[in-house]
PDB file of N, CA and C in Angstrom:
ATOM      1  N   UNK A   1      80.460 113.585 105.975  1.00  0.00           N
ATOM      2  CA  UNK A   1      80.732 114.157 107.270  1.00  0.00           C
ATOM      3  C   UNK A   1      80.851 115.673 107.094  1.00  0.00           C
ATOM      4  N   UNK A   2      80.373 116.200 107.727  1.00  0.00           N
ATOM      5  CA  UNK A   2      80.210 117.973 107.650  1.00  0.00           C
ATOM      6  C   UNK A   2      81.277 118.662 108.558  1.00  0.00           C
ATOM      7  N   UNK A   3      81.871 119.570 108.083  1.00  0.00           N
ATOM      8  CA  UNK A   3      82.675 120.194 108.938  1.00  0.00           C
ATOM      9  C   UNK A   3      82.951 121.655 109.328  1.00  0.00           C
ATOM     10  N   UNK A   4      82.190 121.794 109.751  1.00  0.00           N
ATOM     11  CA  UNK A   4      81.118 123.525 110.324  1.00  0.00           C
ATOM     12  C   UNK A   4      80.380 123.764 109.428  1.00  0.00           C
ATOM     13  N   UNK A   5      79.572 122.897 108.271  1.00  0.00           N
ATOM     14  CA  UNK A   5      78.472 123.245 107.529  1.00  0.00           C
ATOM     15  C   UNK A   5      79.409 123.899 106.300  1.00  0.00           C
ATOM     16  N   UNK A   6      80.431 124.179 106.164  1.00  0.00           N
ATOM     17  CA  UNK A   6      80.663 124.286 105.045  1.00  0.00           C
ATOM     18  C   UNK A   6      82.007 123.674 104.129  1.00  0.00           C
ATOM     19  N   UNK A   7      82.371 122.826 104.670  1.00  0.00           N
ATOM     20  CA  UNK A   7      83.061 121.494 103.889  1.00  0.00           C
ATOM     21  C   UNK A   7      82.830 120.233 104.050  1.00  0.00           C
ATOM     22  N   UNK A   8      82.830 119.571 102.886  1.00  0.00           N
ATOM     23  CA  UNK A   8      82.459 118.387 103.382  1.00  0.00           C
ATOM     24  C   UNK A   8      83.463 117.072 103.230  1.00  0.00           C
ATOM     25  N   UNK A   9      83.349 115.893 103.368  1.00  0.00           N
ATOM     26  CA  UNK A   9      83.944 115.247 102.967  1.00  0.00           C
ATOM     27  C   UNK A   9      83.165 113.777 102.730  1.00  0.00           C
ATOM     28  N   UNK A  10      83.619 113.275 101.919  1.00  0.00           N
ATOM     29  CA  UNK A  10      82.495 112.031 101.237  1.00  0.00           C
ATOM     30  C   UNK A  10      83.707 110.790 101.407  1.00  0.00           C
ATOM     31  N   UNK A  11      83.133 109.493 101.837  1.00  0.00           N
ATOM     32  CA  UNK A  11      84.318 108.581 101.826  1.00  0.00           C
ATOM     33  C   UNK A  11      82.907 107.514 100.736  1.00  0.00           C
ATOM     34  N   UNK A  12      83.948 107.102  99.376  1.00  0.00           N
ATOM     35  CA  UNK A  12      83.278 105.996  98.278  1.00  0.00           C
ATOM     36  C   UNK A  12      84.163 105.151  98.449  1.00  0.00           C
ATOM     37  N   UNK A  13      83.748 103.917  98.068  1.00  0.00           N
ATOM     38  CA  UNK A  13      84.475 102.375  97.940  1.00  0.00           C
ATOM     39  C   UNK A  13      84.770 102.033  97.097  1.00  0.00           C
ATOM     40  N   UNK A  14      85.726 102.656  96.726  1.00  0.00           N
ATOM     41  CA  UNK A  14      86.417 102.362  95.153  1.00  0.00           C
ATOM     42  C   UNK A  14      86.307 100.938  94.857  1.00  0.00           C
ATOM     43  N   UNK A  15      86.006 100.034  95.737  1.00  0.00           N
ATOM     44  CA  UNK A  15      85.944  98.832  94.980  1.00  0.00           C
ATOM     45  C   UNK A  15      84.317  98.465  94.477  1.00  0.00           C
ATOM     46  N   UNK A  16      83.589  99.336  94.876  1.00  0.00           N
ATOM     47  CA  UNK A  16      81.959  99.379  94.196  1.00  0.00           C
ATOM     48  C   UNK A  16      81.823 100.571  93.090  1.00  0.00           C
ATOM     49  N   UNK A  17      83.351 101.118  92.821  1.00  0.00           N
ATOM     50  CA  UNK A  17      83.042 102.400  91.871  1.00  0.00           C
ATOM     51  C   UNK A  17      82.443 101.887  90.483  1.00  0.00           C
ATOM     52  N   UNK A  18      83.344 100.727  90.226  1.00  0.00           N
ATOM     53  CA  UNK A  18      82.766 100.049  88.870  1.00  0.00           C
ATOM     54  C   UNK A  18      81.417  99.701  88.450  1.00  0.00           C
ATOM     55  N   UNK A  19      81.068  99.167  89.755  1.00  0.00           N
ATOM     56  CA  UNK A  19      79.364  98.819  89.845  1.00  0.00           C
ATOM     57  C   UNK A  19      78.623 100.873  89.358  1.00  0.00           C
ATOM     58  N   UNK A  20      79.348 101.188  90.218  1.00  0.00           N
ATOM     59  CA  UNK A  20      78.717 103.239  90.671  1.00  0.00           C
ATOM     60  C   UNK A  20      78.629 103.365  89.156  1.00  0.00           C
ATOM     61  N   UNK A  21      80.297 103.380  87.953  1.00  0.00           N
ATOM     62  CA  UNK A  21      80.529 103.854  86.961  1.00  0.00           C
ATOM     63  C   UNK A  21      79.520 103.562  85.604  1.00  0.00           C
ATOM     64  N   UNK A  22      78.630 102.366  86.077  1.00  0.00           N
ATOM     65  CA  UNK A  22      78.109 101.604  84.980  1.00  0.00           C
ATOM     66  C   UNK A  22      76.756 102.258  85.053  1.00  0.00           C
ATOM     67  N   UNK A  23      76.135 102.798  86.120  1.00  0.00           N
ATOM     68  CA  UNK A  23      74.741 103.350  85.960  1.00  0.00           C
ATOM     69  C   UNK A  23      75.044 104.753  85.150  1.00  0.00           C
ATOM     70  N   UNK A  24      73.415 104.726  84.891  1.00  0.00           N
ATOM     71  CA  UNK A  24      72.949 106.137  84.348  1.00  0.00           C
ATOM     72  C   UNK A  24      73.318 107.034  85.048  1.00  0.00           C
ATOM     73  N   UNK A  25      74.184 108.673  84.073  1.00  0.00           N
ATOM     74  CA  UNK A  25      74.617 109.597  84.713  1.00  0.00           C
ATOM     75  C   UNK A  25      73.526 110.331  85.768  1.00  0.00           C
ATOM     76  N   UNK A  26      71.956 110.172  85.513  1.00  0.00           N
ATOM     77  CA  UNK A  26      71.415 110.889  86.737  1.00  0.00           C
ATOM     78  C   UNK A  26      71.107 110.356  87.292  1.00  0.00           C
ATOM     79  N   UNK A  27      71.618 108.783  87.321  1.00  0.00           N
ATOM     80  CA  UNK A  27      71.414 108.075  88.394  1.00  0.00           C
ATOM     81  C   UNK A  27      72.487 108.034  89.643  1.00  0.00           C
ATOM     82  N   UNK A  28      73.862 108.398  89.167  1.00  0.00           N
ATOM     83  CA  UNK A  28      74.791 108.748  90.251  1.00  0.00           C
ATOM     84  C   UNK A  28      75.221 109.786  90.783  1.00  0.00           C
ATOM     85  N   UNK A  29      75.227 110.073  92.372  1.00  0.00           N
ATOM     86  CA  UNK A  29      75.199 111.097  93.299  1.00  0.00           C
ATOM     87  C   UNK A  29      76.125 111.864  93.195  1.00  0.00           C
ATOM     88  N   UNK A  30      76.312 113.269  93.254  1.00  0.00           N
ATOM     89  CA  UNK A  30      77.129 114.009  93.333  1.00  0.00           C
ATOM     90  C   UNK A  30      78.689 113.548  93.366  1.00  0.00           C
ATOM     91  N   UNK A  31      79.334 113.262  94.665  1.00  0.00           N
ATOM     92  CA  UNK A  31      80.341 112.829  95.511  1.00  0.00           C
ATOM     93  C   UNK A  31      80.669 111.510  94.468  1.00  0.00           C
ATOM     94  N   UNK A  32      79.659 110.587  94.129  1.00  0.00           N
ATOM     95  CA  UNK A  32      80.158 109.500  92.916  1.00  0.00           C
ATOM     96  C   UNK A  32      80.166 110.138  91.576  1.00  0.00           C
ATOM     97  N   UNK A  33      79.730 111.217  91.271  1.00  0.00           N
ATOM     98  CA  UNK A  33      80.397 111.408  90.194  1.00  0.00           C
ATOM     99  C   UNK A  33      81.939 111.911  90.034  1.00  0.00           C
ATOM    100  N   UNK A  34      82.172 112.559  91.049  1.00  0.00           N
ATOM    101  CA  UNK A  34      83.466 113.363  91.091  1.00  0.00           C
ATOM    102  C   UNK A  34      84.545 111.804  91.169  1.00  0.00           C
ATOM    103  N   UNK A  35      84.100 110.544  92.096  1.00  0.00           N
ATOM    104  CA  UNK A  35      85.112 109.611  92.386  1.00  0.00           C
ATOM    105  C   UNK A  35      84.792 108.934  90.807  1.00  0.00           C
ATOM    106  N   UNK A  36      83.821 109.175  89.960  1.00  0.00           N
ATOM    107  CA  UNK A  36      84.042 108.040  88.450  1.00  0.00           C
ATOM    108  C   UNK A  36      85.072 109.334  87.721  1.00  0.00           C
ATOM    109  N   UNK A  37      84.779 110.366  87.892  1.00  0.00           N
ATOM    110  CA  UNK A  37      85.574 111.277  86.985  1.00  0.00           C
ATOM    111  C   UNK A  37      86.993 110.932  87.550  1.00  0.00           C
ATOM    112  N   UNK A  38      87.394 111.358  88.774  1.00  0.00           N
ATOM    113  CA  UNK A  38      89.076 110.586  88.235  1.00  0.00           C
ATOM    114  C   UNK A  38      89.512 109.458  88.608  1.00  0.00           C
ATOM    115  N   UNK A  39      88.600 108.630  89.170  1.00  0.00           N
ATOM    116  CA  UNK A  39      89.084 106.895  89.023  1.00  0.00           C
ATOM    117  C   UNK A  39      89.446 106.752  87.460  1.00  0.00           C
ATOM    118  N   UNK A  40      88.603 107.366  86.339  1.00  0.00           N
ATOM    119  CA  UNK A  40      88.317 106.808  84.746  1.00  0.00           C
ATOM    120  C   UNK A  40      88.417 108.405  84.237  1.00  0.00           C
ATOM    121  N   UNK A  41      89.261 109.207  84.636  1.00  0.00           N
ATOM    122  CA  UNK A  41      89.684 110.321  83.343  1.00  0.00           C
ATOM    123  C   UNK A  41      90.253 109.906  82.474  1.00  0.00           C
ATOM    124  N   UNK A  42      91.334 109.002  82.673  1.00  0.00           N
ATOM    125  CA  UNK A  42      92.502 108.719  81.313  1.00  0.00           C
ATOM    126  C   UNK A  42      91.742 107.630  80.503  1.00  0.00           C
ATOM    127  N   UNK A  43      90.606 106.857  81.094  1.00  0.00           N
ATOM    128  CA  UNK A  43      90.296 105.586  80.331  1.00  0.00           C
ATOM    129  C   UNK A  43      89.379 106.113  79.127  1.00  0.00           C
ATOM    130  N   UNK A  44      90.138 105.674  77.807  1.00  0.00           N
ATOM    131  CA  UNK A  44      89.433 105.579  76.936  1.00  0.00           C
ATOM    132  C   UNK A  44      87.913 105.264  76.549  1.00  0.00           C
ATOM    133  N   UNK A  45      87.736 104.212  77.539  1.00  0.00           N
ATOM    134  CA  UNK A  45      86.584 103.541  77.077  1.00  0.00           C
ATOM    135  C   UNK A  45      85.893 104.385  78.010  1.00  0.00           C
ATOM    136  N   UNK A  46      86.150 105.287  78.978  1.00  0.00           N
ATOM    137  CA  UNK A  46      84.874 105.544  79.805  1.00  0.00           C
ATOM    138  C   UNK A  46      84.966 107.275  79.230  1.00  0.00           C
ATOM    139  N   UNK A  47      85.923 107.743  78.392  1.00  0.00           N
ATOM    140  CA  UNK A  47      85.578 108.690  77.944  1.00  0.00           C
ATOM    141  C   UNK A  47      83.799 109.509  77.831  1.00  0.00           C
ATOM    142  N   UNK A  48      83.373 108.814  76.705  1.00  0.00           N
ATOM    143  CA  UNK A  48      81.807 109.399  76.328  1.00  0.00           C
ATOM    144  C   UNK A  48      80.861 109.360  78.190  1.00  0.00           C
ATOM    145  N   UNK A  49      81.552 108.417  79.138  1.00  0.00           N
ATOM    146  CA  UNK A  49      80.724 108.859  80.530  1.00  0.00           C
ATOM    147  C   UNK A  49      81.402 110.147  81.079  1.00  0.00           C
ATOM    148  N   UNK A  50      82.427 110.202  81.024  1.00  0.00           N
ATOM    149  CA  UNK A  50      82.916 111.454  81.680  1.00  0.00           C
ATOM    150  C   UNK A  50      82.463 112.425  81.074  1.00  0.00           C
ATOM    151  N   UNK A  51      82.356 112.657  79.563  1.00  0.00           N
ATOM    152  CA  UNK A  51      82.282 113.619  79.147  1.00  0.00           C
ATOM    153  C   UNK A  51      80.888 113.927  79.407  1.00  0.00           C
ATOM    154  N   UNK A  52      79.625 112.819  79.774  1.00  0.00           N
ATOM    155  CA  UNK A  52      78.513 113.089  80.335  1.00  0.00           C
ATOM    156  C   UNK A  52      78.547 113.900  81.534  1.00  0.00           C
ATOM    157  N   UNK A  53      78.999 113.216  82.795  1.00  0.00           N
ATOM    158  CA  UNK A  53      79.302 113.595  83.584  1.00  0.00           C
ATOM    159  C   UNK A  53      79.883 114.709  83.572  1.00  0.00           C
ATOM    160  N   UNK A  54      80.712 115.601  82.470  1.00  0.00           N
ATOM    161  CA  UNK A  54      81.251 117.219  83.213  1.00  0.00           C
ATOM    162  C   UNK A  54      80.188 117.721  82.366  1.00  0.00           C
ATOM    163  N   UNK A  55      79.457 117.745  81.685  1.00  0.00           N
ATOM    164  CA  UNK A  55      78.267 118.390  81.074  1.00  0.00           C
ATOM    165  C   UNK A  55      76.902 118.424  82.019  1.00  0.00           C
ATOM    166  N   UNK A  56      76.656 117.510  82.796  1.00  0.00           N
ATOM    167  CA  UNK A  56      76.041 117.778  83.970  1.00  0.00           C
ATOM    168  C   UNK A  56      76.786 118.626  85.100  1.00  0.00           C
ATOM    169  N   UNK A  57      77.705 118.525  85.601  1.00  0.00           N
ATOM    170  CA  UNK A  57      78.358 118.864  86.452  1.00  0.00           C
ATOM    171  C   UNK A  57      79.568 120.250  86.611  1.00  0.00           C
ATOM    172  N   UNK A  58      79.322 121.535  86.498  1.00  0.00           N
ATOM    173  CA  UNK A  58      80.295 122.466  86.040  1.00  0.00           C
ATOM    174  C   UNK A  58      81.409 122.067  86.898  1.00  0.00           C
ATOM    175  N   UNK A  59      81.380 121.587  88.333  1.00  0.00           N
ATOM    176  CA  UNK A  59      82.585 121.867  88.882  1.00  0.00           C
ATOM    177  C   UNK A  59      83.649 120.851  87.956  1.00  0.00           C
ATOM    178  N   UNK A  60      82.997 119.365  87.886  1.00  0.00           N
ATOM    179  CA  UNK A  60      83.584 118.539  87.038  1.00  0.00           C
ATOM    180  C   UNK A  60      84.577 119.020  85.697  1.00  0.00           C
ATOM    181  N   UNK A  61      83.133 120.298  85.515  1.00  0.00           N
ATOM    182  CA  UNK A  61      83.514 120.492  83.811  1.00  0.00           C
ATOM    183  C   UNK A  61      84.862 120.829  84.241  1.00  0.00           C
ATOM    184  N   UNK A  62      84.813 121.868  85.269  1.00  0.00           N
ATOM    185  CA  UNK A  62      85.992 123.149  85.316  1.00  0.00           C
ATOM    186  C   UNK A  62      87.358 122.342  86.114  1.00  0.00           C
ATOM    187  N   UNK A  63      87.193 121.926  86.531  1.00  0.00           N
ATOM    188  CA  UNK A  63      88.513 120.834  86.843  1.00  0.00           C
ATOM    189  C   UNK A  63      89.024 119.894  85.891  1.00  0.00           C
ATOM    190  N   UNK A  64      88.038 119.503  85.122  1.00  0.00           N
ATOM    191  CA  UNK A  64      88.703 118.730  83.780  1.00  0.00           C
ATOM    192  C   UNK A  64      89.592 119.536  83.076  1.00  0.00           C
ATOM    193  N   UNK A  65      89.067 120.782  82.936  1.00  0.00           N
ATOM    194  CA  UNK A  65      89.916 121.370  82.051  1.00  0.00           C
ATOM    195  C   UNK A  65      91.256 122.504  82.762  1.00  0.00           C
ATOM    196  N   UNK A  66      91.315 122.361  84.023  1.00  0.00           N
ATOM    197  CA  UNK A  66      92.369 122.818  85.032  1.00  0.00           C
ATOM    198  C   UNK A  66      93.173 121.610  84.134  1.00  0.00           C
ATOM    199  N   UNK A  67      92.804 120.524  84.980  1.00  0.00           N
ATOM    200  CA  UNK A  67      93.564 119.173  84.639  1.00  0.00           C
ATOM    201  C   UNK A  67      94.657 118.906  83.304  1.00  0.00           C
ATOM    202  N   UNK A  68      93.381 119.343  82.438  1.00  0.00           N
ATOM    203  CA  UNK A  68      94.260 119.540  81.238  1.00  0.00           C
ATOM    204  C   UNK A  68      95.518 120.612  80.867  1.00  0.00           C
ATOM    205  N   UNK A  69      94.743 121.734  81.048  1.00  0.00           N
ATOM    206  CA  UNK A  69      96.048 123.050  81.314  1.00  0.00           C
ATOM    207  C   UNK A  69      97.586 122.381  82.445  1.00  0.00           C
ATOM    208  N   UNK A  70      97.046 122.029  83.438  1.00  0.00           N
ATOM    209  CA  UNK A  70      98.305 121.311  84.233  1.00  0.00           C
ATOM    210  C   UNK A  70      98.942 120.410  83.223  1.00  0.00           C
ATOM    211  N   UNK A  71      98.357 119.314  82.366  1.00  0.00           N
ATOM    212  CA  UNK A  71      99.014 118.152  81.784  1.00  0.00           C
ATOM    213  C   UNK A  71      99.688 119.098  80.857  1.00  0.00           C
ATOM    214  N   UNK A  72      98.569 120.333  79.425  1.00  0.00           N
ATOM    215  CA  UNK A  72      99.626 120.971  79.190  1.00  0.00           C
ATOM    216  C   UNK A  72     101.190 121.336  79.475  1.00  0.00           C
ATOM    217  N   UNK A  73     100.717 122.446  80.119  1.00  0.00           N
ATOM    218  CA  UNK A  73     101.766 122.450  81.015  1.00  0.00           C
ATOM    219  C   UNK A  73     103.332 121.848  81.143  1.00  0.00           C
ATOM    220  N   UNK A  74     102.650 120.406  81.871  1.00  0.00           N
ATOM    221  CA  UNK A  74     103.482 119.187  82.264  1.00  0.00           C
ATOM    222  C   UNK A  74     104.593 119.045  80.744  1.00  0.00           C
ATOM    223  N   UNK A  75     103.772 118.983  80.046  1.00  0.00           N
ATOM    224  CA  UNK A  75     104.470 118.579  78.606  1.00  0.00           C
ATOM    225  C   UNK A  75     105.294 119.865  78.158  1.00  0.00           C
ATOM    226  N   UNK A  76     104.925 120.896  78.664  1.00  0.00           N
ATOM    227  CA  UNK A  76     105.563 121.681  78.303  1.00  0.00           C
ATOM    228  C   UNK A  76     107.153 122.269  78.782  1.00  0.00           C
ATOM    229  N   UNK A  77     107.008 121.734  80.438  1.00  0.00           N
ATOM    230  CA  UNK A  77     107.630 121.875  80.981  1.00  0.00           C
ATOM    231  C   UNK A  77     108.697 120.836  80.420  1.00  0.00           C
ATOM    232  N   UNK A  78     108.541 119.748  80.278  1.00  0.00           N
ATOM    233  CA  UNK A  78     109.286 118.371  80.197  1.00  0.00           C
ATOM    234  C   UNK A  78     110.294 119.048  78.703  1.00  0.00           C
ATOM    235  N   UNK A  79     109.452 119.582  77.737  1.00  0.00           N
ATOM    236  CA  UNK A  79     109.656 120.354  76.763  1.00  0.00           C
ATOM    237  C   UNK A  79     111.111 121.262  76.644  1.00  0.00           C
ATOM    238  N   UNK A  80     110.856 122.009  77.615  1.00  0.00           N
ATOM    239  CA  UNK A  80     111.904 122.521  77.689  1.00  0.00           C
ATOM    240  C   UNK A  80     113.121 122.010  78.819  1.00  0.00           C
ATOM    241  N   UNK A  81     113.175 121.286  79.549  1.00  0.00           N
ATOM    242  CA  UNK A  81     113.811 120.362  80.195  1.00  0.00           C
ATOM    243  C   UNK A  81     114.635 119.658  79.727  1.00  0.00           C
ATOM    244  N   UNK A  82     114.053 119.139  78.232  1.00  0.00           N
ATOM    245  CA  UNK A  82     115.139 118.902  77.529  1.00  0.00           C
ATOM    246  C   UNK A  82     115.594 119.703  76.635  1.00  0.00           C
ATOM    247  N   UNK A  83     115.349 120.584  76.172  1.00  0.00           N
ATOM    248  CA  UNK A  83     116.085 121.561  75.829  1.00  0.00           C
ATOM    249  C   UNK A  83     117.356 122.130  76.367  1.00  0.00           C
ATOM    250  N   UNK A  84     117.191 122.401  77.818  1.00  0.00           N
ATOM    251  CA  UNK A  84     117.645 122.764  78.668  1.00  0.00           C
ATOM    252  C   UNK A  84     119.004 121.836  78.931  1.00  0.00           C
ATOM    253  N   UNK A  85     119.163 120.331  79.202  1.00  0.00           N
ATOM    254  CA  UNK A  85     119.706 119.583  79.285  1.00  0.00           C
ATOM    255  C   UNK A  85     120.343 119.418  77.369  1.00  0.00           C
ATOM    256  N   UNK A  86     120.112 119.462  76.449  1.00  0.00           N
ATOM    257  CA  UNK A  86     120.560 119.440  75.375  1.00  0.00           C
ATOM    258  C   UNK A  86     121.874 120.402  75.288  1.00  0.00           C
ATOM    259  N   UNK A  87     121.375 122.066  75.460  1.00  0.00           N
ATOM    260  CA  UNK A  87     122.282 122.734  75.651  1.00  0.00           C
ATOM    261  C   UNK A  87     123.604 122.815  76.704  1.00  0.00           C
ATOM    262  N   UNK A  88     122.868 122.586  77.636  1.00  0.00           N
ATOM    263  CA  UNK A  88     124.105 122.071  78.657  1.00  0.00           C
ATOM    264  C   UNK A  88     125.065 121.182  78.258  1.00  0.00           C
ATOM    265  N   UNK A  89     124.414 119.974  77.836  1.00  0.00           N
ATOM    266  CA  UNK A  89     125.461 119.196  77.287  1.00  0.00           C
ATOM    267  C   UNK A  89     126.357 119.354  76.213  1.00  0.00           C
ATOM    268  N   UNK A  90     125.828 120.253  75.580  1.00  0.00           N
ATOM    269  CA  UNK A  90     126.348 120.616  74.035  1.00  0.00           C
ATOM    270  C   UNK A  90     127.616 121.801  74.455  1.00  0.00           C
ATOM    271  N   UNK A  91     127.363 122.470  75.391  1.00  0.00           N
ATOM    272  CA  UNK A  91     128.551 123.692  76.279  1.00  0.00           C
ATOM    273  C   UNK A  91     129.584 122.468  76.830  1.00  0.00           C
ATOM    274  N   UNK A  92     129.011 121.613  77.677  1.00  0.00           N
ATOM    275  CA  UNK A  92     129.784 120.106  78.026  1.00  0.00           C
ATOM    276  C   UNK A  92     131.259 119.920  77.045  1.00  0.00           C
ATOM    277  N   UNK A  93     130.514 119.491  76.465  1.00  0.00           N
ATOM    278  CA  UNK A  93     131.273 119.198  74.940  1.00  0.00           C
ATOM    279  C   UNK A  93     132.510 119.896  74.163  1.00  0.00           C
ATOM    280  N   UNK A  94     131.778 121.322  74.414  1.00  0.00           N
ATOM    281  CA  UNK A  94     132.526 122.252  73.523  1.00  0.00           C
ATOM    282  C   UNK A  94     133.662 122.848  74.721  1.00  0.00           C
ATOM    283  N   UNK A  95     133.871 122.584  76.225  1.00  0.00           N
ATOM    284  CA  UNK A  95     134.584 122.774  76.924  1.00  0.00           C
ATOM    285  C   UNK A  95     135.669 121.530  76.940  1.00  0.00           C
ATOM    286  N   UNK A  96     135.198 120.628  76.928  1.00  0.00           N
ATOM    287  CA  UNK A  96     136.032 119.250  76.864  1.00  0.00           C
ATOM    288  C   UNK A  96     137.017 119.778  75.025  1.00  0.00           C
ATOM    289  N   UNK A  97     136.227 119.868  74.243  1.00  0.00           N
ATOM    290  CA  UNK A  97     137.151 119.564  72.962  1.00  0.00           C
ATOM    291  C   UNK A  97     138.189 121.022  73.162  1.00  0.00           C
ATOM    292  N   UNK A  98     137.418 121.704  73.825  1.00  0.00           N
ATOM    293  CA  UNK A  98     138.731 123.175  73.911  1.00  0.00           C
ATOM    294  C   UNK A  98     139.763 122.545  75.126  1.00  0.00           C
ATOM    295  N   UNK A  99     139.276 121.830  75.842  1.00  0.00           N
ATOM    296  CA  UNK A  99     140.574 121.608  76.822  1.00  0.00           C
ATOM    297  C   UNK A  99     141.140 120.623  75.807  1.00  0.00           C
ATOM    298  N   UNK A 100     141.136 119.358  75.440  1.00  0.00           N
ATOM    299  CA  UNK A 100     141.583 118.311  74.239  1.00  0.00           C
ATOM    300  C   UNK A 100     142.458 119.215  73.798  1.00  0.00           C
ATOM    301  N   UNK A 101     141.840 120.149  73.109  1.00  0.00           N
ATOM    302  CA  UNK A 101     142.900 121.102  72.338  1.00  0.00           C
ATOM    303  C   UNK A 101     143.955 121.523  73.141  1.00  0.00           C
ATOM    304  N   UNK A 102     143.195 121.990  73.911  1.00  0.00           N
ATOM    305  CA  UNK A 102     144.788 123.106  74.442  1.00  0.00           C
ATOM    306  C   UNK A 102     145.692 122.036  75.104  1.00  0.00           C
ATOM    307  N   UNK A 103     145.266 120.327  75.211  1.00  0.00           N
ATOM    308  CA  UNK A 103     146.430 119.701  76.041  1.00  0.00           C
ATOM    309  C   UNK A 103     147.244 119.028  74.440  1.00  0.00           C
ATOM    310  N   UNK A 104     146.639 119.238  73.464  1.00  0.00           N
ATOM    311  CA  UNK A 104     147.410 118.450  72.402  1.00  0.00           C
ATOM    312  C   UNK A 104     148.320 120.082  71.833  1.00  0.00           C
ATOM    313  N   UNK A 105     148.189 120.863  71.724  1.00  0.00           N
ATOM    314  CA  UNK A 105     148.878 122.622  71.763  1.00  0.00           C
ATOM    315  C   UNK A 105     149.986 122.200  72.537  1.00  0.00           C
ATOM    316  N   UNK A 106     150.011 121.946  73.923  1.00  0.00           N
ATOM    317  CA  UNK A 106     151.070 121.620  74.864  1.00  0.00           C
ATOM    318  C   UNK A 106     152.000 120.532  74.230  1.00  0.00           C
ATOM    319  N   UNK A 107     151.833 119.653  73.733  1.00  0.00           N
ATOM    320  CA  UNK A 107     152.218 118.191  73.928  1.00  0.00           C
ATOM    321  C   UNK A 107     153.547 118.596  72.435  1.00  0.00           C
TER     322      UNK A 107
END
């Protein structure tokens, strides 16, 4: 469906993608390649097609590897998250055993 000639939008049937995923890469259309690339990014086994598929396809290529920088990222973030939560807890700690103290000082 066109929408003033310069966006478009493609509707695929993910339940015929499998049938779509199994042909030859220049045998599937634009709009189906983009729906096999992330129905089957994470799948192992369809790896060596994707990696067909972004070697034909730059936009493919260049979003795969957005994708990846984001997952980077992701891990990185998570990374320091716990870090973050480590130290906190560890200040936690060291406030509790100084109060401990100062109520056994009293006692």
């Amino acid at each position: 469906m066109s929408l003033g000639g310069r966006t478009w939008i493609f509707t695929v049937e993910l339940a015929k993608l499998d049938e779509i995923a199994r042909k030859p890469v220049d045998k599937i259309g634009n709009a189906e390649r983009w729906a096999v690339f992330f129905e089957y990014l994470t799948d192992p086994e369809m790896r060596a097609k994707i990696n067909e598929i972004a070697a034909r396809e730059e936009g493919i290529k260049m979003a795969g590897g957005v994708l990846l920088n984001i997952s980077r990222n992701e891990v990185e973030r998570a990374r320091l998250e716990s870090e973050y939560k480590a130290k906190i807890d560890m200040q936690a700690r060291l406030v509790d055993a100084k109060r401990e103290g100062r109520q056994e000082a009293s006692v």
